[in-house]
C-alpha atoms as a PDB file:
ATOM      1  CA  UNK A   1      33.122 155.169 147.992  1.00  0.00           C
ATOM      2  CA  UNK A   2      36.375 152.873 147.625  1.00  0.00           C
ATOM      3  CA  UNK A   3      34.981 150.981 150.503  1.00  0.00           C
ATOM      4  CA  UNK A   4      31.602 149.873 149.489  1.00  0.00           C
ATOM      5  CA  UNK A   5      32.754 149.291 146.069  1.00  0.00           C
ATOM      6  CA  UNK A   6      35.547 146.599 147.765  1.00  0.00           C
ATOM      7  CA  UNK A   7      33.135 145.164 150.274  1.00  0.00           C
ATOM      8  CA  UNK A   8      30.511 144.823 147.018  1.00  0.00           C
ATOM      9  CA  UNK A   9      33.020 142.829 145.445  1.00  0.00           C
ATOM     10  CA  UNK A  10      33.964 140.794 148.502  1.00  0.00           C
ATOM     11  CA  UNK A  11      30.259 139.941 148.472  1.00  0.00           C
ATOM     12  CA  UNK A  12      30.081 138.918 145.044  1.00  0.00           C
ATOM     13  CA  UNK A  13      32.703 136.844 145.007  1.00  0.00           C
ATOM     14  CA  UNK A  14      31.875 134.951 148.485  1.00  0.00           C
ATOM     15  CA  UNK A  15      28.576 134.640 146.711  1.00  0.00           C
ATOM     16  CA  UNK A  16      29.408 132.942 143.608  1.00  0.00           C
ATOM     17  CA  UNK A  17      31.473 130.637 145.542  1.00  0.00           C
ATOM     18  CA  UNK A  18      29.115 129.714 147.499  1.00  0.00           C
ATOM     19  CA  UNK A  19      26.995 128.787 144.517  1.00  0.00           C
ATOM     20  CA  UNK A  20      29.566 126.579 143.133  1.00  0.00           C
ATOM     21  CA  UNK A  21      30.005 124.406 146.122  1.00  0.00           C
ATOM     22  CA  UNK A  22      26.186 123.588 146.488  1.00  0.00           C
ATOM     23  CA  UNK A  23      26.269 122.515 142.710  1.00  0.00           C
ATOM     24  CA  UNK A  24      28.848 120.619 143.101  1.00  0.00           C
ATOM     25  CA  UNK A  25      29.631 119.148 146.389  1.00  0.00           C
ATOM     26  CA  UNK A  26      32.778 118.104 147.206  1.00  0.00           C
ATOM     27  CA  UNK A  27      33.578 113.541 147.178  1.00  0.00           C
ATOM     28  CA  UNK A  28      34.604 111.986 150.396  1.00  0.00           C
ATOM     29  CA  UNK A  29      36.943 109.546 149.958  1.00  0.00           C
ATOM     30  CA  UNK A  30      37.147 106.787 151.978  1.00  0.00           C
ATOM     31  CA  UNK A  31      40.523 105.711 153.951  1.00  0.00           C
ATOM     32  CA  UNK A  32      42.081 102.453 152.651  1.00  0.00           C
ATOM     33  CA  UNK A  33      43.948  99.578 154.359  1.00  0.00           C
ATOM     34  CA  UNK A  34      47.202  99.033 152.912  1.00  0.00           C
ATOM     35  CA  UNK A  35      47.541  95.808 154.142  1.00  0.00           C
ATOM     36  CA  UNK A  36      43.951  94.586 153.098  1.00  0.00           C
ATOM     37  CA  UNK A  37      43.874  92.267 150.111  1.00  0.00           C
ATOM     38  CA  UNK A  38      40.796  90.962 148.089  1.00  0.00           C
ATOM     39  CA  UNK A  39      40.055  87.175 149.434  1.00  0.00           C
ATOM     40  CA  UNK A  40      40.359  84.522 147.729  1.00  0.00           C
ATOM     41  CA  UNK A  41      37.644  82.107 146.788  1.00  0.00           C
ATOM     42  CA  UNK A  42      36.790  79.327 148.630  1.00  0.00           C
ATOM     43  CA  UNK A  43      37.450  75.994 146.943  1.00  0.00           C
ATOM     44  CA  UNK A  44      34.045  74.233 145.939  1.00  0.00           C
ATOM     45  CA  UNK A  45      33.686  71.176 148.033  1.00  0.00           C
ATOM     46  CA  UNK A  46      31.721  69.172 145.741  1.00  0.00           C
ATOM     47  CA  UNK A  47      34.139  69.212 143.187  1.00  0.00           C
ATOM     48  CA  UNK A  48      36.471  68.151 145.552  1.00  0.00           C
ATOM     49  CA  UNK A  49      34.588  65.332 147.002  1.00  0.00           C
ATOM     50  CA  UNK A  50      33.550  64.685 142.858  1.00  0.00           C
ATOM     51  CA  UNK A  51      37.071  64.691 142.322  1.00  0.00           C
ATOM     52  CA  UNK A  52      37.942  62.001 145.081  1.00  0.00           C
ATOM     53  CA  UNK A  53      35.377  59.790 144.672  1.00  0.00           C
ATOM     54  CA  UNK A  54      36.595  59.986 140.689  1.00  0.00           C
ATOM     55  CA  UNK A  55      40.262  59.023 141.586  1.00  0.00           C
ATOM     56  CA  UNK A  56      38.835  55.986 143.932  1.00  0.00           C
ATOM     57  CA  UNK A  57      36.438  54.806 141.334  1.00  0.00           C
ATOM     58  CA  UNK A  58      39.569  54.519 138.732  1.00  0.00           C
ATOM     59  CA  UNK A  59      41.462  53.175 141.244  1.00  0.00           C
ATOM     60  CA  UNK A  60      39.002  49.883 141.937  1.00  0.00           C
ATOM     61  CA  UNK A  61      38.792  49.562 138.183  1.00  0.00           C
ATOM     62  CA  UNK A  62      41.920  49.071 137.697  1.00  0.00           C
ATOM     63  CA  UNK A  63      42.847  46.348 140.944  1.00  0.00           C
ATOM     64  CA  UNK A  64      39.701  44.978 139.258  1.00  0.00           C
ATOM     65  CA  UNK A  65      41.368  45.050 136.039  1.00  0.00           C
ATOM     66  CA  UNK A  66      44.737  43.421 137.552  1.00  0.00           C
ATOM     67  CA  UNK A  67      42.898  41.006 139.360  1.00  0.00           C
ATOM     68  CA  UNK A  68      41.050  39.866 135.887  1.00  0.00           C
ATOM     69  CA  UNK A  69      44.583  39.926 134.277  1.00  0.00           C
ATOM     70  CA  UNK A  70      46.137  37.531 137.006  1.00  0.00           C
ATOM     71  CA  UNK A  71      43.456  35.372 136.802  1.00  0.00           C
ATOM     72  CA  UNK A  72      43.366  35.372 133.296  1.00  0.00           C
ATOM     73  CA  UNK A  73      47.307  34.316 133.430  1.00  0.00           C
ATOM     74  CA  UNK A  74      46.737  31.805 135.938  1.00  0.00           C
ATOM     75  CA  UNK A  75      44.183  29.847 133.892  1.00  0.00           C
ATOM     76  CA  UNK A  76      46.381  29.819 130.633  1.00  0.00           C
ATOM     77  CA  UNK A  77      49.242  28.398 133.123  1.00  0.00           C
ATOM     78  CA  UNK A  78      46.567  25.998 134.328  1.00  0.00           C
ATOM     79  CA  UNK A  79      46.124  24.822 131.239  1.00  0.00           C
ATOM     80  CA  UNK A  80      49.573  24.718 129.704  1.00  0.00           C
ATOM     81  CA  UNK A  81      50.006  22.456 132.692  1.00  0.00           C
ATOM     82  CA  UNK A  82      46.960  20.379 132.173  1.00  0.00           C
ATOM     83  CA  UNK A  83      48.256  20.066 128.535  1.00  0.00           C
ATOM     84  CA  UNK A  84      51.779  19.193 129.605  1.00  0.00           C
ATOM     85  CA  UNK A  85      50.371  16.461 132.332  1.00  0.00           C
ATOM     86  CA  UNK A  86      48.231  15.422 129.591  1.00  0.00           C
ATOM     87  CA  UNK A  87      50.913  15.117 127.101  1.00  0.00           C
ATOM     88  CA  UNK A  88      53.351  13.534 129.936  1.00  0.00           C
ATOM     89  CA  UNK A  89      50.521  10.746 130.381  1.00  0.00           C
ATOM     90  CA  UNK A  90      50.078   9.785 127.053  1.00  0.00           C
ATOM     91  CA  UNK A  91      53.895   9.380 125.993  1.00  0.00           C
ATOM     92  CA  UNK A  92      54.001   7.136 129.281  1.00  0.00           C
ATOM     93  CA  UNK A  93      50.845   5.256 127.607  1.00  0.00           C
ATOM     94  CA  UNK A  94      52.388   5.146 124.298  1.00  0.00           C
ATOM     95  CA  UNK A  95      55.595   3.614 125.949  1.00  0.00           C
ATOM     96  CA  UNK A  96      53.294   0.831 127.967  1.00  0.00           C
ATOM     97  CA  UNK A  97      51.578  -0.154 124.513  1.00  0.00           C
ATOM     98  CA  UNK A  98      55.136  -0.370 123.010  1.00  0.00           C
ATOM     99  CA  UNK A  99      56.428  -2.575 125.479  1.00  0.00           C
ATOM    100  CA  UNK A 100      53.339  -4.705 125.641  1.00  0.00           C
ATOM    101  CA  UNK A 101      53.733  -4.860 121.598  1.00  0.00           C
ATOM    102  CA  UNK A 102      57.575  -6.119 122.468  1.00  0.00           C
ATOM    103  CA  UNK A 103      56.591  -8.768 125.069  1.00  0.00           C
ATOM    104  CA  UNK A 104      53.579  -9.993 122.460  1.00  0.00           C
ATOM    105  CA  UNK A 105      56.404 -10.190 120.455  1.00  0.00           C
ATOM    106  CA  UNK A 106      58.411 -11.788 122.443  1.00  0.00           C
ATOM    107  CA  UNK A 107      56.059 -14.283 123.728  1.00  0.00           C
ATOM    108  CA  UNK A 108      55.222 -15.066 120.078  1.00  0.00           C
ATOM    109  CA  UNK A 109      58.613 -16.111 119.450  1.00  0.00           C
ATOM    110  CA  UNK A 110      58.850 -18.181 122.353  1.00  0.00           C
ATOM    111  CA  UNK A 111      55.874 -19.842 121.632  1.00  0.00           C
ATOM    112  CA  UNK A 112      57.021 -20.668 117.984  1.00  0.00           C
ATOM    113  CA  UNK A 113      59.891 -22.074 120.172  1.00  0.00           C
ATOM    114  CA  UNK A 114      57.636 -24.568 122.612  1.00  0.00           C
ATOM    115  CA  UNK A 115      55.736 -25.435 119.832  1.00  0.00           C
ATOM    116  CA  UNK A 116      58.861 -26.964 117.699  1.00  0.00           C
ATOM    117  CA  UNK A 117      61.054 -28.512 120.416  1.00  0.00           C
ATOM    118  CA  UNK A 118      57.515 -28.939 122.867  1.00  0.00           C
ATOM    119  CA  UNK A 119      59.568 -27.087 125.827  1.00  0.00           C
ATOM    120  CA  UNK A 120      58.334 -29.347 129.235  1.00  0.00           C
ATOM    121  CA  UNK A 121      57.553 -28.053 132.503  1.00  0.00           C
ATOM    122  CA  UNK A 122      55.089 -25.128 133.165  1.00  0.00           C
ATOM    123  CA  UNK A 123      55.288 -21.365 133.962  1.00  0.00           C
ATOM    124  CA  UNK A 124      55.193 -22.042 137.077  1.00  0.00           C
ATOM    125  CA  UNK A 125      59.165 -22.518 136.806  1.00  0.00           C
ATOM    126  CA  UNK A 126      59.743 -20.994 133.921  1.00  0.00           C
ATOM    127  CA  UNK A 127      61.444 -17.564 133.871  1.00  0.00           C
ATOM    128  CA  UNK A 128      60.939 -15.510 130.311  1.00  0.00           C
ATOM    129  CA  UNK A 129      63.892 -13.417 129.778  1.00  0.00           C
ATOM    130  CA  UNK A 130      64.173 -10.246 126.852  1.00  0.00           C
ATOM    131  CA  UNK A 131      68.122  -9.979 125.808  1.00  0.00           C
ATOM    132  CA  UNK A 132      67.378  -5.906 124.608  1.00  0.00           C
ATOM    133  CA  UNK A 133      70.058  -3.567 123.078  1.00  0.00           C
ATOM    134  CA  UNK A 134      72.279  -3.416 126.295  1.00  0.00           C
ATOM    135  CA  UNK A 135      69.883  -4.290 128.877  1.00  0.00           C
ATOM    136  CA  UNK A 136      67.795  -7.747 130.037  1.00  0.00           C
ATOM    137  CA  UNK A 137      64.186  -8.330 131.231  1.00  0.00           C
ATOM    138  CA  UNK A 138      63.096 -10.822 133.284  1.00  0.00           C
ATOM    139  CA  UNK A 139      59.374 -11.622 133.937  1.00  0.00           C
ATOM    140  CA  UNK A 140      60.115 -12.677 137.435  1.00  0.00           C
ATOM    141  CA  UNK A 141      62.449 -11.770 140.162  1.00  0.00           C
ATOM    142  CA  UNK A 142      62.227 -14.666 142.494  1.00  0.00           C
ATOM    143  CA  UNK A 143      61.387 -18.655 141.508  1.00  0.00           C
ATOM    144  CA  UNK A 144      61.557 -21.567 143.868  1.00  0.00           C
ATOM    145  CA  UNK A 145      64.347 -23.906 144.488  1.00  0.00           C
ATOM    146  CA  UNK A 146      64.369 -26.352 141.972  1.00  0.00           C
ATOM    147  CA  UNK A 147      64.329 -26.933 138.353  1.00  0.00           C
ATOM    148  CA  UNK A 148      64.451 -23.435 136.448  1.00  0.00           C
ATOM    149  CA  UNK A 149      63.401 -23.519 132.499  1.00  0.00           C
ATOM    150  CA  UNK A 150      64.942 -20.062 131.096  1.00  0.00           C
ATOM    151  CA  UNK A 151      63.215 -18.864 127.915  1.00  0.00           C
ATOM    152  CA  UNK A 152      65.725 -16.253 126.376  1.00  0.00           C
ATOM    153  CA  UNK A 153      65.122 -14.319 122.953  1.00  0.00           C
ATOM    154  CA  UNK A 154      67.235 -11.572 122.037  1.00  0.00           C
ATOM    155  CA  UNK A 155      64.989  -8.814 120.194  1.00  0.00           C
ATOM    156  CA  UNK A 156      68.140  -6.671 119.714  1.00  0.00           C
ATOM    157  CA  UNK A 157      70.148  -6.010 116.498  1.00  0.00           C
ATOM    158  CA  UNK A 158      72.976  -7.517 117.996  1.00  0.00           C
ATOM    159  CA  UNK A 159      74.523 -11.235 119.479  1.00  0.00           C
ATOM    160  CA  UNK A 160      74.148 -11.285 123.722  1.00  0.00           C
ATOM    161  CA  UNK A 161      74.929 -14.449 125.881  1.00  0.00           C
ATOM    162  CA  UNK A 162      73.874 -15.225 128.844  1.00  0.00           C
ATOM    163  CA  UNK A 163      75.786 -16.276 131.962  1.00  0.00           C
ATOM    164  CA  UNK A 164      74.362 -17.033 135.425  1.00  0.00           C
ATOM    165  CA  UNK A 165      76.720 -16.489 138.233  1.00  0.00           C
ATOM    166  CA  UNK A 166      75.234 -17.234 142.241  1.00  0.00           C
ATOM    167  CA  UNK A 167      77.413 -14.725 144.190  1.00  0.00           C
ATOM    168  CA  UNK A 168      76.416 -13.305 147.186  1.00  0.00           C
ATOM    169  CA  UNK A 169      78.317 -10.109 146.349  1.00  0.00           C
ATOM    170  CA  UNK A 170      75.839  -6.897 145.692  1.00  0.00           C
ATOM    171  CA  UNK A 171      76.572  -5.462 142.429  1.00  0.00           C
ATOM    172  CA  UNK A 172      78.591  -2.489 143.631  1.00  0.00           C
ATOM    173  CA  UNK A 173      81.174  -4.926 144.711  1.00  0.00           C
ATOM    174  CA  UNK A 174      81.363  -7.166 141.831  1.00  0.00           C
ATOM    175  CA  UNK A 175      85.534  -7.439 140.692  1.00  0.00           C
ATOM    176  CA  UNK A 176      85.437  -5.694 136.921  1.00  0.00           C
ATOM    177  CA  UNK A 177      88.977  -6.393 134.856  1.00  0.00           C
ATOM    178  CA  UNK A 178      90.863  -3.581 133.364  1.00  0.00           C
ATOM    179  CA  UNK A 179      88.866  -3.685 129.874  1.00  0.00           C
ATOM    180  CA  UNK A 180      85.573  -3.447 131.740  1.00  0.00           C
ATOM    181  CA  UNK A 181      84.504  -6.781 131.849  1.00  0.00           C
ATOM    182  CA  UNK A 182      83.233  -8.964 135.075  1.00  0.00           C
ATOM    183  CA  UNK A 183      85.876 -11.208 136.466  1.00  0.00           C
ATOM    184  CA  UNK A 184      83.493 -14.366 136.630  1.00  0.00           C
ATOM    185  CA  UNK A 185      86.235 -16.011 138.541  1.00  0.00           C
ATOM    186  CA  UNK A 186      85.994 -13.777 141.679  1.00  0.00           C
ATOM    187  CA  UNK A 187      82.743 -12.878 141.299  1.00  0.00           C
ATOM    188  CA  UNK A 188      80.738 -16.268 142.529  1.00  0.00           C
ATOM    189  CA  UNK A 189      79.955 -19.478 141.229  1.00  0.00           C
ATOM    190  CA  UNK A 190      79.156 -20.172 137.328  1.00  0.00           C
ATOM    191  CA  UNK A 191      75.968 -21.832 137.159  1.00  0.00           C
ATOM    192  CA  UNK A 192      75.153 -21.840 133.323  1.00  0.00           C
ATOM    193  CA  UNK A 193      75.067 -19.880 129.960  1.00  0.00           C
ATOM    194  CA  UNK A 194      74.320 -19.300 126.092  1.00  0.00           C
ATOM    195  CA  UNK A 195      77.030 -18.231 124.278  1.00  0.00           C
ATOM    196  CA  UNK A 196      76.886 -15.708 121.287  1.00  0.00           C
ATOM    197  CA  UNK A 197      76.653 -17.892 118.828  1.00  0.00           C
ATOM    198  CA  UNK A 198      73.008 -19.362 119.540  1.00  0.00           C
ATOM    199  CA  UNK A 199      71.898 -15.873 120.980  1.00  0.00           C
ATOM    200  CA  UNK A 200      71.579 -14.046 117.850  1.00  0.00           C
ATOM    201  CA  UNK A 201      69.769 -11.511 116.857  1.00  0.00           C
ATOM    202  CA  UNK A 202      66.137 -12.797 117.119  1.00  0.00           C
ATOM    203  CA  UNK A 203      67.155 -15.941 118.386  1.00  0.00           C
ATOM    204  CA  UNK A 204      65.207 -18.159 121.128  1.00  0.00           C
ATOM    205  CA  UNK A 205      67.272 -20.436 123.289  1.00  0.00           C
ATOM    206  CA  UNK A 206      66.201 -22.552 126.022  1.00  0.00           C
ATOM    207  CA  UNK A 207      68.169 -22.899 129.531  1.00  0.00           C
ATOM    208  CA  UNK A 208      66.621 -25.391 132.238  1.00  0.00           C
ATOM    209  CA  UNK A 209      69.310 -25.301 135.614  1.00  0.00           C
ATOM    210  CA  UNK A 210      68.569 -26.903 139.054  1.00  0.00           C
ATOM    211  CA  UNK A 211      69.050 -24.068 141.327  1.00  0.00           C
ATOM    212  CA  UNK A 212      69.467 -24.160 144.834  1.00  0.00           C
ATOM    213  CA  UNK A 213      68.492 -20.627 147.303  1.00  0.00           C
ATOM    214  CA  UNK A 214      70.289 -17.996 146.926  1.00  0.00           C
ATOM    215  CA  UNK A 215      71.278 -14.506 144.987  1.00  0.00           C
ATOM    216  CA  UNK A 216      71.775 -14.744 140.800  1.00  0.00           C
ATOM    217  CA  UNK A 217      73.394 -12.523 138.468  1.00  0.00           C
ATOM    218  CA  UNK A 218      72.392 -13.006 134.745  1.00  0.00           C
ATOM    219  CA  UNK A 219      75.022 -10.992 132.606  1.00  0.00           C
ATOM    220  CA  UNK A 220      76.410 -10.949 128.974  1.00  0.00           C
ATOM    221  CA  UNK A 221      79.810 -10.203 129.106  1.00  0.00           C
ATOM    222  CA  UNK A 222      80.922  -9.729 125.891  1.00  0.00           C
ATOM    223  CA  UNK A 223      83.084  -7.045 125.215  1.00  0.00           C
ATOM    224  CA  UNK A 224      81.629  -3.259 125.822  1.00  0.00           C
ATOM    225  CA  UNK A 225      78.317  -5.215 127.235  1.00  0.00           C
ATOM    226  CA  UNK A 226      78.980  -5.654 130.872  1.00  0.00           C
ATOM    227  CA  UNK A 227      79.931  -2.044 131.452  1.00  0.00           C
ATOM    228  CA  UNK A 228      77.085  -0.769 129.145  1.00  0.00           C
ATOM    229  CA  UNK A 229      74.388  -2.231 132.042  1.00  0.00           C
ATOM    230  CA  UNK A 230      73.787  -6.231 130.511  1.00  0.00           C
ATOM    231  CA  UNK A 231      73.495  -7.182 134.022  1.00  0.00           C
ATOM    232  CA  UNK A 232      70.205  -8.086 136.492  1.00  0.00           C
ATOM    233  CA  UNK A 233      69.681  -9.583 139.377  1.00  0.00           C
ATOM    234  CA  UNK A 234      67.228 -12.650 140.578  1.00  0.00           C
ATOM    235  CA  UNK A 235      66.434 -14.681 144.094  1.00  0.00           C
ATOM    236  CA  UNK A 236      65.728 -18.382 144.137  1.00  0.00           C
ATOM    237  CA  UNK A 237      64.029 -19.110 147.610  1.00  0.00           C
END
């Protein structure tokens, strides 16, 4: 009896086991790969090609943007040049019209000269000479052997003579004494002259001298007036 009532029991309980496992089946797990690891996602290649077409676009804007700047500076130097050129080129007018305005003034005195001592000769041999601050002007470099008619004014604010030496010394050489005047003596021959006294300020004087080929000096060589640059040079041949 204490057999059958174990083996019932055995039964039973194989039984209801069974039963549970076909309601609920046991999960099969899967083996995993330690060393497996979720991959990453590939970049997207149009936004990278978006992205580098992006940078080169900003890139040729701004060389274009340089290259409008440079230019843009060039042409304002341009002009500031053209200006300054400009500028140059009308002071240089200005001074022409000045000194034209001087030698019309000049002439006029000269003429008021001719016309009340009736000056002979003609310009042919007649040198017209411009006694300045510390400087002369000649309107002629070179006259022919012969009588000379000199026609000096002094349009400074100060007295000037005039002395014509023939030296064949060039100016570099001339002898100068200790107080800075020419030493007429060693320098050539002394041809003729207007002292101080009837070249004053805005004074005309006449000079006529036979003159023979050769190198001139015309100087004033009052004190301080030599050594300031009241010296030129003229040929007779």
């Amino acid at each position: 009896m204490k057999t059958r009532l174990i083996v019932f029991f055995l039964t039973a309980t194989q039984c209801f086991l069974v039963g549970c496992n076909l309601r609920n089946p046991p999960q099969r797990r899967e083996p995993q790969d330690p060393f497996t690891t979720e991959p990453e996602p590939l970049p997207n290649t149009d936004r990278r090609n978006n992205d580098r077409n992006n940078d080169r676009n900003n890139d040729r804007n701004n060389d274009r943007n340089n290259d409008r700047n440079s230019d843009s500076d060039r042409d304002r130097e341009g002009n500031f040049d053209r200006d300054r050129r400009d500028q140059e080129r009308g002071s240089d007018r200005e001074r022409d019209r000045e000194r034209d305005r001087e030698f019309d003034q000049d002439r006029g005195g000269e003429r008021r000269y001719e016309k009340k001592h009736g000056v002979p000769g003609s310009d042919i041999n007649r040198v017209h000479v411009t006694a300045h601050e510390m400087a002369f002007r000649m309107s002629r470099s070179s006259v022919s052997p012969g009588k000379v008619d000199f026609l000096v004014t002094n349009t400074s604010t100060v007295s000037h003579e005039m002395t014509v030496i023939k030296t064949d010394l060039p100016v570099n050489q001339l002898p100068v004494t200790n107080n800075g005047q020419l030493d007429q003596r060693k320098a050539g021959k002394l041809v003729g002259e207007i002292n101080a006294t009837e070249l004053k300020t805005g004074a005309t004087k006449l000079l006529s001298l036979d003159l023979t080929p050769g190198n001139y000096l015309i100087i004033s060589n009052l004190p301080g007036q030599f050594q300031a640059g009241m010296i030129t040079q003229f040929t007779v041949k």
